[in-house]
PDB file of N, CA and C in Angstrom:
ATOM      1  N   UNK A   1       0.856  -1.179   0.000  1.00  0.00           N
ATOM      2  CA  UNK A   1       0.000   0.000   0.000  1.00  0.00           C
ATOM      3  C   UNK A   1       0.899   1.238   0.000  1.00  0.00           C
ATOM      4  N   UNK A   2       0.783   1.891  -1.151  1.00  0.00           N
ATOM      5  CA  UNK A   2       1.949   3.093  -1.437  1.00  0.00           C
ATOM      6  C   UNK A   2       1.069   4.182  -1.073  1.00  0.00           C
ATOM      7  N   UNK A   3       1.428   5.016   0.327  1.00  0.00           N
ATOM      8  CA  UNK A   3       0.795   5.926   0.802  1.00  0.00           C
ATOM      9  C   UNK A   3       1.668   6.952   0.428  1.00  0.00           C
ATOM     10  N   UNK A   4       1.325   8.220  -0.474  1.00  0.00           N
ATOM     11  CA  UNK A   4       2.062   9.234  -0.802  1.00  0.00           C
ATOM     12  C   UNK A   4       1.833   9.922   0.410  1.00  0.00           C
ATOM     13  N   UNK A   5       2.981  11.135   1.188  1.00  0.00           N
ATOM     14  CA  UNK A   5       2.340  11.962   2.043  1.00  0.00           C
ATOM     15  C   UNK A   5       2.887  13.539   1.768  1.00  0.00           C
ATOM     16  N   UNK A   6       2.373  14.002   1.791  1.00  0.00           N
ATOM     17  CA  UNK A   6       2.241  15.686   1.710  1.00  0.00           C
ATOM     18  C   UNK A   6       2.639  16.501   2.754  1.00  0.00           C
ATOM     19  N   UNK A   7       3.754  17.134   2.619  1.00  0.00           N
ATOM     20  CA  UNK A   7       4.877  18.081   2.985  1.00  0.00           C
ATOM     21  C   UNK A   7       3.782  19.280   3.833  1.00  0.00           C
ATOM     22  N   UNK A   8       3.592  19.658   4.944  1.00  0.00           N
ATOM     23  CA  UNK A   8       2.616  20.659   5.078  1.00  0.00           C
ATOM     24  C   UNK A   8       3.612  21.614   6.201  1.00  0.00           C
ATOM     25  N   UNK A   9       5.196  21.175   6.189  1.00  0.00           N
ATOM     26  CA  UNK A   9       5.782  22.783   6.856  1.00  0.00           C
ATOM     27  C   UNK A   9       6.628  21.727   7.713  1.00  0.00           C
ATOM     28  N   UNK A  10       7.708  22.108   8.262  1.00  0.00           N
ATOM     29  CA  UNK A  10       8.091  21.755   9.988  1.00  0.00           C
ATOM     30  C   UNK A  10       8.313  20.360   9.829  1.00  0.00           C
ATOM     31  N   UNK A  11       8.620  19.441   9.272  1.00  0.00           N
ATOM     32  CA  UNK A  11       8.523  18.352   9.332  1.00  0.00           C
ATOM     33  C   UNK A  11       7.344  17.216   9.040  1.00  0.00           C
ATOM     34  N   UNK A  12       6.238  17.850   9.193  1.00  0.00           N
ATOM     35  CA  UNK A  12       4.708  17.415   9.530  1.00  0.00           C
ATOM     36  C   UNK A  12       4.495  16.802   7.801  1.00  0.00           C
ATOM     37  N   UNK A  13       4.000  15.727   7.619  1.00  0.00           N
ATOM     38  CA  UNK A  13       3.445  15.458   6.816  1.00  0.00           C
ATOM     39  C   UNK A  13       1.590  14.851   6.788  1.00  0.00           C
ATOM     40  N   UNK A  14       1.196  14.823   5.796  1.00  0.00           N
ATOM     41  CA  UNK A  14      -0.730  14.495   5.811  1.00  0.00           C
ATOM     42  C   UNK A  14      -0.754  13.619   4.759  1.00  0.00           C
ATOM     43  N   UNK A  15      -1.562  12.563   5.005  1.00  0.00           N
ATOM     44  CA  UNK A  15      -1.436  11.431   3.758  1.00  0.00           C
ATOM     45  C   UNK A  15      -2.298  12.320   2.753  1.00  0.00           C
ATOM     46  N   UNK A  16      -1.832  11.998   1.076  1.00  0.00           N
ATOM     47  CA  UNK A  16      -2.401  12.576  -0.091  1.00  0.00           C
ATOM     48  C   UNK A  16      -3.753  12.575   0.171  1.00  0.00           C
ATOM     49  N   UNK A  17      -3.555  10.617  -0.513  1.00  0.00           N
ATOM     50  CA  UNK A  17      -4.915  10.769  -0.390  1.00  0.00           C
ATOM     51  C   UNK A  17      -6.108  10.846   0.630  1.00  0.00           C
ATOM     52  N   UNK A  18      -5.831  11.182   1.623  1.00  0.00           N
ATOM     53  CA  UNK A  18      -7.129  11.688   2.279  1.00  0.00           C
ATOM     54  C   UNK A  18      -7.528  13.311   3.203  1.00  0.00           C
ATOM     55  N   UNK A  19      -6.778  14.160   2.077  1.00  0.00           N
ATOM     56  CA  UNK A  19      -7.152  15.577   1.987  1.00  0.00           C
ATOM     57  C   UNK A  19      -8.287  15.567   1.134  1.00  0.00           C
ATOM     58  N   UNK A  20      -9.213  16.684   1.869  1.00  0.00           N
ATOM     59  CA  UNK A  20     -10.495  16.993   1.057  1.00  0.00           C
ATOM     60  C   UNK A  20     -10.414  18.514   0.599  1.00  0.00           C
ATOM     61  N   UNK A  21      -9.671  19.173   1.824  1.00  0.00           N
ATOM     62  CA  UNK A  21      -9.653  20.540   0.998  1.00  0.00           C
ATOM     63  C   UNK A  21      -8.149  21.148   1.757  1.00  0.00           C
ATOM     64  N   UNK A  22      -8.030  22.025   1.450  1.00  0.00           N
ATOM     65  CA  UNK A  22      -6.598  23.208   2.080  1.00  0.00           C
ATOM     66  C   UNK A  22      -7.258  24.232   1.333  1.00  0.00           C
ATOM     67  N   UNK A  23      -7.280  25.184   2.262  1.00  0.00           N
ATOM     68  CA  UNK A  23      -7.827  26.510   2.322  1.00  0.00           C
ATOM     69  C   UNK A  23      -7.065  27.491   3.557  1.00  0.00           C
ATOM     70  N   UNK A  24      -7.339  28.892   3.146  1.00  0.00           N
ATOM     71  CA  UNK A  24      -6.718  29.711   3.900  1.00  0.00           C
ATOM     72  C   UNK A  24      -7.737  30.134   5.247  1.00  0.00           C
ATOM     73  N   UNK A  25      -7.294  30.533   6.628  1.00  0.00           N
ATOM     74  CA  UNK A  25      -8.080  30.312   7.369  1.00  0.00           C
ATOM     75  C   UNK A  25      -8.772  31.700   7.705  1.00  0.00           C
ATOM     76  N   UNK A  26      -8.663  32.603   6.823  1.00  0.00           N
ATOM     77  CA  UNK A  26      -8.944  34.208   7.387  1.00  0.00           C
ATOM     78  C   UNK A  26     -10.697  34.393   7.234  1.00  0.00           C
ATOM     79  N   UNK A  27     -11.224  33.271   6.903  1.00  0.00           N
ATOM     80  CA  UNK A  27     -12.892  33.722   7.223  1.00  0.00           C
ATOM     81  C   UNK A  27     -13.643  33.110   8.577  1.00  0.00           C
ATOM     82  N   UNK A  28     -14.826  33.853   8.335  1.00  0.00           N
ATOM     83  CA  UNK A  28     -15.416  33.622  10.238  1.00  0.00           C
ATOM     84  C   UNK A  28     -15.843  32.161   9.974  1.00  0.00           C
ATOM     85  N   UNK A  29     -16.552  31.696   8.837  1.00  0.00           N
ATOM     86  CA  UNK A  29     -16.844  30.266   8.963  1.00  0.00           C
ATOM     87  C   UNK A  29     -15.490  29.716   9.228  1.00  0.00           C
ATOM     88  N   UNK A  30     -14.264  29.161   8.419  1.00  0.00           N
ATOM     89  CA  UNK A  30     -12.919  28.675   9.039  1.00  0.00           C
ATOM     90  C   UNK A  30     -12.451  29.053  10.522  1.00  0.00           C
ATOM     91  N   UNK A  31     -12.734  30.068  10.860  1.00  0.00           N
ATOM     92  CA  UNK A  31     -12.503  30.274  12.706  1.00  0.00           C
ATOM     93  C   UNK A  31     -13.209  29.484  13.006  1.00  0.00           C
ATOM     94  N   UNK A  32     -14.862  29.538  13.062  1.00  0.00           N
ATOM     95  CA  UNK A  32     -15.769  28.411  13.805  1.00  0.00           C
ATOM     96  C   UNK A  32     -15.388  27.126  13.474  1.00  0.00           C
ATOM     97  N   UNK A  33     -15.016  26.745  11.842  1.00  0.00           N
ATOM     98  CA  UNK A  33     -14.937  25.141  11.773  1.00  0.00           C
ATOM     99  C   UNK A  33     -13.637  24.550  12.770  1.00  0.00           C
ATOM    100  N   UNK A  34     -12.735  25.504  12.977  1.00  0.00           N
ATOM    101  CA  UNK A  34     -11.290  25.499  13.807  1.00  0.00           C
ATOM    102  C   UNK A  34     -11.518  24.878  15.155  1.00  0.00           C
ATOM    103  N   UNK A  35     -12.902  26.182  15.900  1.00  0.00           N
ATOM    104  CA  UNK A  35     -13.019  26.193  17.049  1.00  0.00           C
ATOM    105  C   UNK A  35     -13.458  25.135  17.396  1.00  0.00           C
ATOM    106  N   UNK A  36     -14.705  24.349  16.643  1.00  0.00           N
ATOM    107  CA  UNK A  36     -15.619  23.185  16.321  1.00  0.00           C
ATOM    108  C   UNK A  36     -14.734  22.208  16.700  1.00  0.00           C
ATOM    109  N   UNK A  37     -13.782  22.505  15.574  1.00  0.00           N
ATOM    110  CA  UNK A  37     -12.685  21.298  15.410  1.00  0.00           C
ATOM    111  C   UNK A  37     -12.091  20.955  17.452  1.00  0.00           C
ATOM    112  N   UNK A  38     -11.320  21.888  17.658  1.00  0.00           N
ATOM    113  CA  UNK A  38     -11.035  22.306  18.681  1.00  0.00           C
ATOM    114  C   UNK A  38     -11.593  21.820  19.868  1.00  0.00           C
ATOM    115  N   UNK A  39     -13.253  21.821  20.464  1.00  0.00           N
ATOM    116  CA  UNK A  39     -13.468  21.466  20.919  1.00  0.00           C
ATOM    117  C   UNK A  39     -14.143  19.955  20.959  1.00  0.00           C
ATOM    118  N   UNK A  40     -14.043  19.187  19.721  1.00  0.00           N
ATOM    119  CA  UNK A  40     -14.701  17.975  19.378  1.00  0.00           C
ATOM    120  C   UNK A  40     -13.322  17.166  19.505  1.00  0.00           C
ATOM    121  N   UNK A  41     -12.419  18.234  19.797  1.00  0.00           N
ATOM    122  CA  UNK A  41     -10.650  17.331  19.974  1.00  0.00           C
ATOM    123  C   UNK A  41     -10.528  16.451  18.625  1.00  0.00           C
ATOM    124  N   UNK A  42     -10.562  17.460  17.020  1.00  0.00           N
ATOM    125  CA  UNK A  42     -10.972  16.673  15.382  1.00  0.00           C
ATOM    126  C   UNK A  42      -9.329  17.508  15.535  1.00  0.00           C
ATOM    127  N   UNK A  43      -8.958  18.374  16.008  1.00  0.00           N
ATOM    128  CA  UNK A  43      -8.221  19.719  15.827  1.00  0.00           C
ATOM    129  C   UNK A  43      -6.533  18.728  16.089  1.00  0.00           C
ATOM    130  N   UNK A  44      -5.833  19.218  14.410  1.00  0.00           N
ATOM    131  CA  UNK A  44      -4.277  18.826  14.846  1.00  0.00           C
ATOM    132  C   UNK A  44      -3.604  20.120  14.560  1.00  0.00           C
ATOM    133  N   UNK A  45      -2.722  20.399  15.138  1.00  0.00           N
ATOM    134  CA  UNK A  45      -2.083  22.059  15.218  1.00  0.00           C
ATOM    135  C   UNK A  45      -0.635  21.219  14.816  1.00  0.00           C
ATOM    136  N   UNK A  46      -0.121  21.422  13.832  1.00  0.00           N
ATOM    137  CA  UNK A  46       0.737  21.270  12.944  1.00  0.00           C
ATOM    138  C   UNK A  46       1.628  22.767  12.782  1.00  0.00           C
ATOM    139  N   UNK A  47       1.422  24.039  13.782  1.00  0.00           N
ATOM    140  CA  UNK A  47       2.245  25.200  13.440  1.00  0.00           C
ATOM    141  C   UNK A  47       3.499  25.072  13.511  1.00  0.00           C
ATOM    142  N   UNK A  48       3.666  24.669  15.113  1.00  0.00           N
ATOM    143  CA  UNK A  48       4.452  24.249  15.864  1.00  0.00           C
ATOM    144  C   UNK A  48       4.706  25.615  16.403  1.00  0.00           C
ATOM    145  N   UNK A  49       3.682  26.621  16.927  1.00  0.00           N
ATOM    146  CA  UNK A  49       3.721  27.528  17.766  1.00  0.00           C
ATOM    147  C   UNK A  49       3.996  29.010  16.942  1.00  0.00           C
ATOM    148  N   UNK A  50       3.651  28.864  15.295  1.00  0.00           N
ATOM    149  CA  UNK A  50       4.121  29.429  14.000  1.00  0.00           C
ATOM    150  C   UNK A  50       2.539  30.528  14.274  1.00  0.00           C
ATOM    151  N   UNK A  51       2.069  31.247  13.506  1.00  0.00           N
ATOM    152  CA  UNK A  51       0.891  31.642  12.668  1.00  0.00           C
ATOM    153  C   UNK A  51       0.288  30.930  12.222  1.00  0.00           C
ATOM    154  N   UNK A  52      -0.958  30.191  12.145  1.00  0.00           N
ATOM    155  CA  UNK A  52      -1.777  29.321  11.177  1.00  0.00           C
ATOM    156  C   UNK A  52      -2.173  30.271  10.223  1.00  0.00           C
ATOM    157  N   UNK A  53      -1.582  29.429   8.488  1.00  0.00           N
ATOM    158  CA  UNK A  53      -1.680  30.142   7.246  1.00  0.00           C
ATOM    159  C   UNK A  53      -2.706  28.972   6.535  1.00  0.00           C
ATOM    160  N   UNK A  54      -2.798  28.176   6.604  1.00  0.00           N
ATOM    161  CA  UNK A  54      -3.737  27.195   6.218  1.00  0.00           C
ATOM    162  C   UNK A  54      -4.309  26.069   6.791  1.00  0.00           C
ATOM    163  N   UNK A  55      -5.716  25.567   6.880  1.00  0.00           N
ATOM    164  CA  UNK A  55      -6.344  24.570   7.248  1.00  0.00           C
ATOM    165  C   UNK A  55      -6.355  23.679   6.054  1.00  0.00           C
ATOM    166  N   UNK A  56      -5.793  22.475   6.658  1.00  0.00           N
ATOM    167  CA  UNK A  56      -6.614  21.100   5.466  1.00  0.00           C
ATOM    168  C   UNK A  56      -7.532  20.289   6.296  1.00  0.00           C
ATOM    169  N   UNK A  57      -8.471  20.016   5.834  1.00  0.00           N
ATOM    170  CA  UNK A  57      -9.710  19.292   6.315  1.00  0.00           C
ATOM    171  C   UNK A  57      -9.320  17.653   5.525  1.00  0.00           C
ATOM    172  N   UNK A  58      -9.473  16.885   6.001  1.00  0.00           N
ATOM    173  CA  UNK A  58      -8.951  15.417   6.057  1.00  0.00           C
ATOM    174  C   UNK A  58     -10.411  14.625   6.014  1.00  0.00           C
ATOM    175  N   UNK A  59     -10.908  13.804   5.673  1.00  0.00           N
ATOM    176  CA  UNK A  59     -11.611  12.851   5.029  1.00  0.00           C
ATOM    177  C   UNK A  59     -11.888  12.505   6.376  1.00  0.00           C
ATOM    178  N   UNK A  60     -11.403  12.000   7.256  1.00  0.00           N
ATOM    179  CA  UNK A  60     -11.910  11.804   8.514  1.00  0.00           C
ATOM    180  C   UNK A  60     -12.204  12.286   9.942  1.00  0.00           C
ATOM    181  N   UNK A  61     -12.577  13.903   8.973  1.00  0.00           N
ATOM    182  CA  UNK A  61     -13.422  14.844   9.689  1.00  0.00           C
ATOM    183  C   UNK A  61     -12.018  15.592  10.638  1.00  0.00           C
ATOM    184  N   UNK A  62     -10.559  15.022  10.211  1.00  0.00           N
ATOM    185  CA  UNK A  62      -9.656  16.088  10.816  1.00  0.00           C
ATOM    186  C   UNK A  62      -9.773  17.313  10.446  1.00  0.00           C
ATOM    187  N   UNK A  63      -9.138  18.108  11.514  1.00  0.00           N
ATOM    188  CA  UNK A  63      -9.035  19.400  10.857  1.00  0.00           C
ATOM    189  C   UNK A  63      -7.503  19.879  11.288  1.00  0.00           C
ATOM    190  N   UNK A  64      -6.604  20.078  10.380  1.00  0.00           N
ATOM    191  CA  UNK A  64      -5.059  20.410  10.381  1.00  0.00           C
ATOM    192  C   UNK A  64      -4.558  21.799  10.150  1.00  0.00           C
ATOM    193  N   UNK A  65      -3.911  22.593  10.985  1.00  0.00           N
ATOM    194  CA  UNK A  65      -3.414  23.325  10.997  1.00  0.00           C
ATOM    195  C   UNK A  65      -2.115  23.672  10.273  1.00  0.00           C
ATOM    196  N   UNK A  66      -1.907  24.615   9.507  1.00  0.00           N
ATOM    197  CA  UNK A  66      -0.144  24.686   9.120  1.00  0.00           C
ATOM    198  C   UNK A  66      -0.101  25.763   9.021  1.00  0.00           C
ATOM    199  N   UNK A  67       1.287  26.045   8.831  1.00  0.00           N
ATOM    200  CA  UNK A  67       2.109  27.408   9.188  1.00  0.00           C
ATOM    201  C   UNK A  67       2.215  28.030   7.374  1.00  0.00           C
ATOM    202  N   UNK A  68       2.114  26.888   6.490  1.00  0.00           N
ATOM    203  CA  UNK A  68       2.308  27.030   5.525  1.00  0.00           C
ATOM    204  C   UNK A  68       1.555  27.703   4.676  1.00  0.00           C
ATOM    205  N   UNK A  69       1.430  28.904   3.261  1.00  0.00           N
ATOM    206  CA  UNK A  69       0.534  29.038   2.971  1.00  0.00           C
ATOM    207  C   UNK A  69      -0.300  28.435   2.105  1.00  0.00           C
ATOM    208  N   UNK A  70      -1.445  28.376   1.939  1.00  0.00           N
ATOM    209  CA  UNK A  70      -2.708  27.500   1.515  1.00  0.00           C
ATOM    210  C   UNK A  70      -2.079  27.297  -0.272  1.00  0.00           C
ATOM    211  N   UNK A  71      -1.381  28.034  -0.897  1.00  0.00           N
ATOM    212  CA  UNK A  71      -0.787  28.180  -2.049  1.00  0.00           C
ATOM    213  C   UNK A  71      -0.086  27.650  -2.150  1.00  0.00           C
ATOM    214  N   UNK A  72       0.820  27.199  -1.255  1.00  0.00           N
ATOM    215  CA  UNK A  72       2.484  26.661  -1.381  1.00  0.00           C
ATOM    216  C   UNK A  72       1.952  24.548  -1.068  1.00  0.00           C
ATOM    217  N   UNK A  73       1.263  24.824  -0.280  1.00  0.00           N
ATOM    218  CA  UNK A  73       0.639  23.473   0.276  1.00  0.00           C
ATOM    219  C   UNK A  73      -0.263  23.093  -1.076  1.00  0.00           C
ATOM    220  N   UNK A  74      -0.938  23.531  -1.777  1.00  0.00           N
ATOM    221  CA  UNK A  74      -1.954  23.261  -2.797  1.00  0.00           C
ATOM    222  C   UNK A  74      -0.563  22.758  -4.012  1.00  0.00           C
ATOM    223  N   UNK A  75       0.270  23.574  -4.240  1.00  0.00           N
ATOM    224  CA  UNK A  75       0.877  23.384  -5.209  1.00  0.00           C
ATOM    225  C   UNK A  75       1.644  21.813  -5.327  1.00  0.00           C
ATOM    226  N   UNK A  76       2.373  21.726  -4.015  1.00  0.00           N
ATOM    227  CA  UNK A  76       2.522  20.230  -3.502  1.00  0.00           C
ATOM    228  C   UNK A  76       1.896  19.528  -3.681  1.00  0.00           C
ATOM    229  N   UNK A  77       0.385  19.701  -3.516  1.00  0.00           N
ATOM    230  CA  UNK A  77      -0.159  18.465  -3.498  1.00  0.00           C
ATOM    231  C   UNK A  77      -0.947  17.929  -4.444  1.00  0.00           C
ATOM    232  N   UNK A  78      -1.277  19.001  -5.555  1.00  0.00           N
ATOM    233  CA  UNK A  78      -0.787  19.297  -6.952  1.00  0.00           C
ATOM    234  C   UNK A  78       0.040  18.385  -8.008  1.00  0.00           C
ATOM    235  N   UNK A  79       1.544  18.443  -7.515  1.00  0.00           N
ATOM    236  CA  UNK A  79       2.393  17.933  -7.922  1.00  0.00           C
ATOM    237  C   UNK A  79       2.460  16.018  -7.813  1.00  0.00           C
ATOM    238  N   UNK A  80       2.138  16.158  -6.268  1.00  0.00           N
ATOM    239  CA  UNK A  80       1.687  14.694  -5.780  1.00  0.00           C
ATOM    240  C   UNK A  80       0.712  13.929  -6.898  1.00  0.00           C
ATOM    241  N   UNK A  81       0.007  14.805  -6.709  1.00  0.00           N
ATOM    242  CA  UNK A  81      -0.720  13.895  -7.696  1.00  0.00           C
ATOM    243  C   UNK A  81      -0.789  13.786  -9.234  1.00  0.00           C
ATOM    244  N   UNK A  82       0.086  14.294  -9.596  1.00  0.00           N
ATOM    245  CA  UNK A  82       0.266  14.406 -10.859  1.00  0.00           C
ATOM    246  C   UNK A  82       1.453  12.913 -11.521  1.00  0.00           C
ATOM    247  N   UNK A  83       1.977  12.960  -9.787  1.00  0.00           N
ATOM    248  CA  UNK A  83       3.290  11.952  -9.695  1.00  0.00           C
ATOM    249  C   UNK A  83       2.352  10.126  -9.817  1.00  0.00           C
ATOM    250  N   UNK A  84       0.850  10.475  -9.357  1.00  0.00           N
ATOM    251  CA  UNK A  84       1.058   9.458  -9.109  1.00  0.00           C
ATOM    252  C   UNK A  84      -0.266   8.410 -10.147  1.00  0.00           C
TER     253      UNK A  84
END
């Protein structure tokens, strides 16, 4: 089982395939889905104590934090799949 995984900053990687979205987190719905996340303990903080520049939402209702921006992370994963 060849699990590609996706580069999201700091060391941190997220398996390909089970990203549903990466988006940038500057709207009030993304704060609430955060907070949601947050308190349902769905919430992985991947900054490592950085700025959160993008959320990826994960297939199994994770919700991931990165330092990275939503552009630089899209393009990666982009590429990923183009690889595979």
């Amino acid at each position: 089982m060849d699990q590609s995984l996706l580069n999201i900053g700091f060391g941190s990687t997220v398996v390909v395939d089970r990203v549903v979205a990466i988006v940038s987190p500057n709207s009030a719905p993304l704060k609430r889905l955060k907070d949601e996340a947050r308190d349902d303990k769905r919430l992985i903080d991947a900054t490592h104590g950085r700025r959160t520049r993008s959320i990826i939402i994960m297939d199994s209702n994770h919700v991931v934090l990165s330092a990275m921006q939503a552009e630089t992370i899209s393009q990666r994963y982009a590429t990923l799949l183009e690889q595979q």
